[in-house]
Structures are given as C-alpha cells and as structure tokens.
N, C-alpha and C. Protein backbone atom coordinates (compact mmCIF):
# COMPACT_ATOMS: atom_id res chain seq x y z
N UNK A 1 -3.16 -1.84 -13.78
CA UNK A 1 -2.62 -2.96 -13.03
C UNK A 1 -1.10 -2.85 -12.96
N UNK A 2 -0.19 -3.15 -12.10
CA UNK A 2 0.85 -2.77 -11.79
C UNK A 2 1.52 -3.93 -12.29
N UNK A 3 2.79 -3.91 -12.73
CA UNK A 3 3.29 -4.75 -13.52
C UNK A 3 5.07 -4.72 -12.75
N UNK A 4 5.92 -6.21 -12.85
CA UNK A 4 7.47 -5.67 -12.36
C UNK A 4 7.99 -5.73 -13.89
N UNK A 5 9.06 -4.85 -13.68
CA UNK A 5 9.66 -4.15 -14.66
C UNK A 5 10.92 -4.40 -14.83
N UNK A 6 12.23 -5.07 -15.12
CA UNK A 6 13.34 -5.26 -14.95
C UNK A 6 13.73 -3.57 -15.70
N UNK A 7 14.79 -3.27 -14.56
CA UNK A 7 15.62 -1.63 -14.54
C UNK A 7 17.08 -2.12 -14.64
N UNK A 8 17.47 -3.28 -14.00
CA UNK A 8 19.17 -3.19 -13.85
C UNK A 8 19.32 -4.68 -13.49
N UNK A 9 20.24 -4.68 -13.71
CA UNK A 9 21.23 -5.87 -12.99
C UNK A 9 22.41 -5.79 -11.84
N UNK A 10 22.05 -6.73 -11.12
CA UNK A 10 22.43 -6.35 -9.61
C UNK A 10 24.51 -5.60 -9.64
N UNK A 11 24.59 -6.42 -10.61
CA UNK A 11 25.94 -5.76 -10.53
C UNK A 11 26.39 -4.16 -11.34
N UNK A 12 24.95 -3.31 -11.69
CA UNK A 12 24.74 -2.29 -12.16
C UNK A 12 24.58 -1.44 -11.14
N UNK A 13 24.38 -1.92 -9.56
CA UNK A 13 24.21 -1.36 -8.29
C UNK A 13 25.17 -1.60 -7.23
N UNK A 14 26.23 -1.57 -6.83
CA UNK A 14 26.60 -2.77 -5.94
C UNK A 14 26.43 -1.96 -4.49
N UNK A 15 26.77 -2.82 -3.59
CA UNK A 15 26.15 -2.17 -2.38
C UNK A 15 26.93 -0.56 -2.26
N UNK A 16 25.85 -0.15 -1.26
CA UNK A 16 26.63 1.04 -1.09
C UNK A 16 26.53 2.34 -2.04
N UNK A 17 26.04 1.43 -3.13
CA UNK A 17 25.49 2.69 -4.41
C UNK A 17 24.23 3.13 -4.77
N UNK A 18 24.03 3.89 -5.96
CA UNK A 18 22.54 3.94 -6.50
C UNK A 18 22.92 4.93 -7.83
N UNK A 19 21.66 4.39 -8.28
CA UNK A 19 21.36 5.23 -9.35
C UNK A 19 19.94 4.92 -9.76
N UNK A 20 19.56 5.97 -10.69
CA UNK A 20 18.91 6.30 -11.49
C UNK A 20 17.97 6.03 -12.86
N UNK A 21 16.93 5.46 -12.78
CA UNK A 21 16.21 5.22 -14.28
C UNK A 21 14.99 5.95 -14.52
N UNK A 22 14.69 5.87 -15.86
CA UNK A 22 13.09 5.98 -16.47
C UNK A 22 12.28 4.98 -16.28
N UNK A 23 11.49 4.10 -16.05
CA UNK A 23 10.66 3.46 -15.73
C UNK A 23 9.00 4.05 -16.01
N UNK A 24 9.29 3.80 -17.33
CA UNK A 24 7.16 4.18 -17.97
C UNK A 24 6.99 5.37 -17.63
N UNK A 25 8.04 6.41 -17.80
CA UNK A 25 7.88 7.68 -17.63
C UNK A 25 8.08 8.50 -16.35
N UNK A 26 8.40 7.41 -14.99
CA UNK A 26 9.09 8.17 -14.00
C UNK A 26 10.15 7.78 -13.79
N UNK A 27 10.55 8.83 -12.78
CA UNK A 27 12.46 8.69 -12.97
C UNK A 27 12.36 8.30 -10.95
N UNK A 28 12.49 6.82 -11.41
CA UNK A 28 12.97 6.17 -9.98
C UNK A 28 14.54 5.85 -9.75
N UNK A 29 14.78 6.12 -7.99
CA UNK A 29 15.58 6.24 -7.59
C UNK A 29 16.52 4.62 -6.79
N UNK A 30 17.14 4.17 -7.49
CA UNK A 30 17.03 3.02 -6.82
C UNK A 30 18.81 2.62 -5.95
N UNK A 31 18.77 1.91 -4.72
CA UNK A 31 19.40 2.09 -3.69
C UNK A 31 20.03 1.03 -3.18
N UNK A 32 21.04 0.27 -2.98
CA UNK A 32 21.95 -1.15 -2.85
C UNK A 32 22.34 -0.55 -1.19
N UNK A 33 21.93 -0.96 -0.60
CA UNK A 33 21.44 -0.78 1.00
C UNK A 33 22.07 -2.08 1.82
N UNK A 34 23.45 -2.61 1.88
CA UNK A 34 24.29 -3.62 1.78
C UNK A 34 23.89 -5.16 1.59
N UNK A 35 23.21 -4.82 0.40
CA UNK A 35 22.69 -6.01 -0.32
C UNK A 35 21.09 -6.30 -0.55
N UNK A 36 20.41 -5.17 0.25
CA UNK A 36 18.68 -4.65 0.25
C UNK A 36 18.89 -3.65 -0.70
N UNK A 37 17.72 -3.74 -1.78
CA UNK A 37 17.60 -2.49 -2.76
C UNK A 37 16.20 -2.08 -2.21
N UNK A 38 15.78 -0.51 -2.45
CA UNK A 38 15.00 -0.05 -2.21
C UNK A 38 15.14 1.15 -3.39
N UNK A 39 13.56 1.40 -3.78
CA UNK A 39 12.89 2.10 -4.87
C UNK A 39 12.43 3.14 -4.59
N UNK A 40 12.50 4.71 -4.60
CA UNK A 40 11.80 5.43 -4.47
C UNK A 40 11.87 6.49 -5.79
N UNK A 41 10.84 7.18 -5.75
CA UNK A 41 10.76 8.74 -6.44
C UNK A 41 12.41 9.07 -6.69
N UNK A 42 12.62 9.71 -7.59
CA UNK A 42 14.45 10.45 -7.33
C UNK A 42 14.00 11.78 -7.39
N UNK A 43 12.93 12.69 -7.93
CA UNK A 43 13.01 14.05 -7.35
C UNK A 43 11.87 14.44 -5.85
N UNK A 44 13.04 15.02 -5.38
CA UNK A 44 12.82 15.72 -4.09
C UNK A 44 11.79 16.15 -4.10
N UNK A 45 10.56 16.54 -3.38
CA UNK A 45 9.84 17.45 -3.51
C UNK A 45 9.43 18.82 -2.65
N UNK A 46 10.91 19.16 -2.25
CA UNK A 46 11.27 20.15 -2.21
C UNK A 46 11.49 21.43 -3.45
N UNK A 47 12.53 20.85 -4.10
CA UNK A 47 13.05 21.37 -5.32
C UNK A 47 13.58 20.29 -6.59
N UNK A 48 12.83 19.38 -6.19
CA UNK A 48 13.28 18.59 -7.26
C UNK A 48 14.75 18.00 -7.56
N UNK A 49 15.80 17.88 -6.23
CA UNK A 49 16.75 17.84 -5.85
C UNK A 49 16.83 15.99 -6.98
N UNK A 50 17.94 15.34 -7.03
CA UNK A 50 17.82 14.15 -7.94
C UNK A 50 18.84 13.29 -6.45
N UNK A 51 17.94 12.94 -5.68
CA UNK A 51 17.81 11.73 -4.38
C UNK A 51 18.64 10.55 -4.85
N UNK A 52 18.81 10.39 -5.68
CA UNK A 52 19.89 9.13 -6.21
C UNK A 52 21.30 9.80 -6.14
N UNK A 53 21.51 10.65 -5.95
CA UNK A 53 22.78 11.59 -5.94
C UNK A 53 23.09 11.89 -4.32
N UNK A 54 21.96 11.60 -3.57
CA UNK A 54 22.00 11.85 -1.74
C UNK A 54 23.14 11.05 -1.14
N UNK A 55 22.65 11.42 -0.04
CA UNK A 55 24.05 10.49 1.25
C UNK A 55 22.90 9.79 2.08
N UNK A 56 23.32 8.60 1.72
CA UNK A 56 22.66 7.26 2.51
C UNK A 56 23.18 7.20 3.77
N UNK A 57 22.37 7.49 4.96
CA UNK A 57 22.64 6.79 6.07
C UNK A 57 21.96 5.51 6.72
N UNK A 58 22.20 4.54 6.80
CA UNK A 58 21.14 3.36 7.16
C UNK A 58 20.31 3.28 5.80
N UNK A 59 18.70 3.62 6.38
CA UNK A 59 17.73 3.18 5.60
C UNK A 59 17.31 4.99 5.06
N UNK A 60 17.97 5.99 5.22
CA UNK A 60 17.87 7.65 4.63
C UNK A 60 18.58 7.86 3.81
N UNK A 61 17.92 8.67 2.89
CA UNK A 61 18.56 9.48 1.70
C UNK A 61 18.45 10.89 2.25
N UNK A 62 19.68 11.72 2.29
CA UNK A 62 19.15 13.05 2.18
C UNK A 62 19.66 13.53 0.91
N UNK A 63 18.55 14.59 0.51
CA UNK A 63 18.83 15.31 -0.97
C UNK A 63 19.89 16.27 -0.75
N UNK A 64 20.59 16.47 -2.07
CA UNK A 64 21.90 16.70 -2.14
C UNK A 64 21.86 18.43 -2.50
N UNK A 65 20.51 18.65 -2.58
CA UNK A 65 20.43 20.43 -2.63
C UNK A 65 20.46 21.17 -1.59
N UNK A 66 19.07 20.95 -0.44
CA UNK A 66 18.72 21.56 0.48
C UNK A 66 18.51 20.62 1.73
N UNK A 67 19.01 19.28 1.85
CA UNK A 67 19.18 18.65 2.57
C UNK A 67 17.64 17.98 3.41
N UNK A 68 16.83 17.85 2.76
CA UNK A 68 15.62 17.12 3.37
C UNK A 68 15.74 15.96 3.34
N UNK A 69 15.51 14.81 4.15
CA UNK A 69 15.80 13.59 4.32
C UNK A 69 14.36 12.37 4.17
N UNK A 70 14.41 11.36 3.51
CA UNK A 70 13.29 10.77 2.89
C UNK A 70 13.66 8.96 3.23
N UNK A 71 13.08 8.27 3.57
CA UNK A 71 12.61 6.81 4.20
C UNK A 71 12.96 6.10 2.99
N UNK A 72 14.20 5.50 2.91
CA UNK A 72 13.78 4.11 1.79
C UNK A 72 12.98 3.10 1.57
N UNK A 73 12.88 2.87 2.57
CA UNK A 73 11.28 1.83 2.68
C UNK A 73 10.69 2.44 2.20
N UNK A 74 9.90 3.58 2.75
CA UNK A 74 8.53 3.94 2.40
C UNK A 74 8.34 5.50 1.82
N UNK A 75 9.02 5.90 1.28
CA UNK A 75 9.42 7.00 0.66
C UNK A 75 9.29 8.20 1.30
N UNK A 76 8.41 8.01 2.50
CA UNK A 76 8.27 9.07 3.57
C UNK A 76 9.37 10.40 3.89
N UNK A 77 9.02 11.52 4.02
CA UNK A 77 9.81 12.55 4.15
C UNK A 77 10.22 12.43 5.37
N UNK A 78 11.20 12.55 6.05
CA UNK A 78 11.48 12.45 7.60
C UNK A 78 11.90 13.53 8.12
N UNK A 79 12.87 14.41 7.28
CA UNK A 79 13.42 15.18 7.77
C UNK A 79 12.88 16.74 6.74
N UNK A 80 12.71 18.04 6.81
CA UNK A 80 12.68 19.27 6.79
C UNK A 80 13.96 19.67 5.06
N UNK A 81 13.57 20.42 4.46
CA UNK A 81 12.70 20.93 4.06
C UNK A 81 11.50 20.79 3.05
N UNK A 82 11.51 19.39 2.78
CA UNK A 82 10.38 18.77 2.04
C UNK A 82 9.22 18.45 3.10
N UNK A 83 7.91 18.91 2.56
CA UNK A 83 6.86 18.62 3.05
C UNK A 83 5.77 17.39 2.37
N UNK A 84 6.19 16.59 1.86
CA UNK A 84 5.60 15.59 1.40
C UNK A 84 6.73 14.47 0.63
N UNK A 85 6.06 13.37 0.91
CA UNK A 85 6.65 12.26 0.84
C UNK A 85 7.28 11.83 -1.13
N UNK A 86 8.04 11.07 -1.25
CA UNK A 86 8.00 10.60 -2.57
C UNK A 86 7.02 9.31 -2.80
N UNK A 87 7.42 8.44 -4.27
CA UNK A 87 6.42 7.63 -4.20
C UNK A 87 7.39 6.43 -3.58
N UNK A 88 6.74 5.32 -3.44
CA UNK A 88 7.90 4.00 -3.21
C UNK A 88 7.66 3.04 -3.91
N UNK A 89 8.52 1.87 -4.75
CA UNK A 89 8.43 1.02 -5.15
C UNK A 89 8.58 -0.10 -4.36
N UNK A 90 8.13 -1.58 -5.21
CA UNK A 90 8.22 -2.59 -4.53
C UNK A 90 9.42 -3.16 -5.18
N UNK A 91 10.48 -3.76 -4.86
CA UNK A 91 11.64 -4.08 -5.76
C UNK A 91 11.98 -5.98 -5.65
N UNK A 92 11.89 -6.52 -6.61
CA UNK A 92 11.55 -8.02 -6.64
C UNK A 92 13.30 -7.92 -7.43
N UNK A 93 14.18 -9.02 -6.77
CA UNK A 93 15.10 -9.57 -7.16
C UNK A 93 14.96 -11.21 -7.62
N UNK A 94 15.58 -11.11 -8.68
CA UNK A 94 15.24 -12.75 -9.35
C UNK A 94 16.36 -12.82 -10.45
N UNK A 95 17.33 -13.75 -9.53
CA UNK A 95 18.58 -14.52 -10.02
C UNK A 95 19.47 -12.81 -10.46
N UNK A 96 20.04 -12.49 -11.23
CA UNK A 96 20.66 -11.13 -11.47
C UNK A 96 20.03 -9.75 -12.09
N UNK A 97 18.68 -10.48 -12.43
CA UNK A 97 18.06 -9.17 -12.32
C UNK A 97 17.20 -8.50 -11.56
N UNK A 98 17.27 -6.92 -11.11
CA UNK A 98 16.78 -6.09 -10.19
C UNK A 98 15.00 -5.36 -11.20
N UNK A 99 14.03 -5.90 -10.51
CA UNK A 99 13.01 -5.28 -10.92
C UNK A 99 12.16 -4.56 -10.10
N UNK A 100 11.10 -3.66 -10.47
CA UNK A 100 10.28 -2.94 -9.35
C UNK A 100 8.88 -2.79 -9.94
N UNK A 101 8.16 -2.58 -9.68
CA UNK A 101 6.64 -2.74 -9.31
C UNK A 101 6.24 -1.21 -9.90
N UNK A 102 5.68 -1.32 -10.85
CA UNK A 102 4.93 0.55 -11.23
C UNK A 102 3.36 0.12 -11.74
C-alpha cells in the first residue's frame, strides 16, 4: 500500500531548483517548477545519468550525461537516448512540508 512520505521542506527546494533523496530505498528526483514540485526516478535509464543534476526546461529534465530528456509529470522519456521511461511520484504539499507517494 503506498504511503506519503515527508522528503524536504519547501524551503529545502526553492523554485527553480532540485535535488535529490532516498526514499525506502529509491533515489527520487525532486523538482521546484516555479512553485509546482514534481517527483520522478533520478537515474536515467540510459546510463544512469543523476536527473536531479539536469537542465529544466518548462515541465523537462534533460540528463546531464548523454542528454535524453524525461516528462516531469509523468516521468515519460521524451527525448533520445533513453528508451524507457522513469518512475513518477505523486507529491502532496502540506503547510512546509514537501511529501511524495511510494
């Protein structure tokens, strides 16, 4: 059963940024999207590139190795050279803390 998880506090993200946690053993990628956070996978599955380290355009991350580009919403691969998607979280904000759904 999937449970939310508090990872951070909103001012641990501020817009425009991201980073990185463990979360029950995966390493999610999480994203301050000018004031929308969004949750995904952080390795690429390309090469395992670490997607919290990418260049955000809009609602895209591209990985910072080989440049494949992946959906914040929905973790979807969009762009070449990854052939499959990451996973996506659901991310619940409540008062200053940032939680997500595993």
């Amino acid at each position: 059963m999937a449970k939310l998880i508090k990872i951070a506090a909103a001012r641990d993200v501020p817009p425009g940024q991201a980073a990185a946690f463990t979360v029950e053993g995966q390493r999610i990628a999480l994203f301050n999207v000018e004031g929308t956070y969004y949750a995904i996978g952080d390795s690429c599955t390309h090469r395992g590139g670490p997607l919290s380290e990418g260049a955000v355009h809009g609602t895209k991350v591209t990985c910072p190795l080989h440049g494949a580009d992946f959906d914040l919403k929905t973790g979807a691969v969009v762009g070449p050279p990854a052939q499959k998607g990451v996973p996506s979280y659901k991310v619940v904000v409540e008062s200053d803390d940032i939680k997500v759904e595993v």
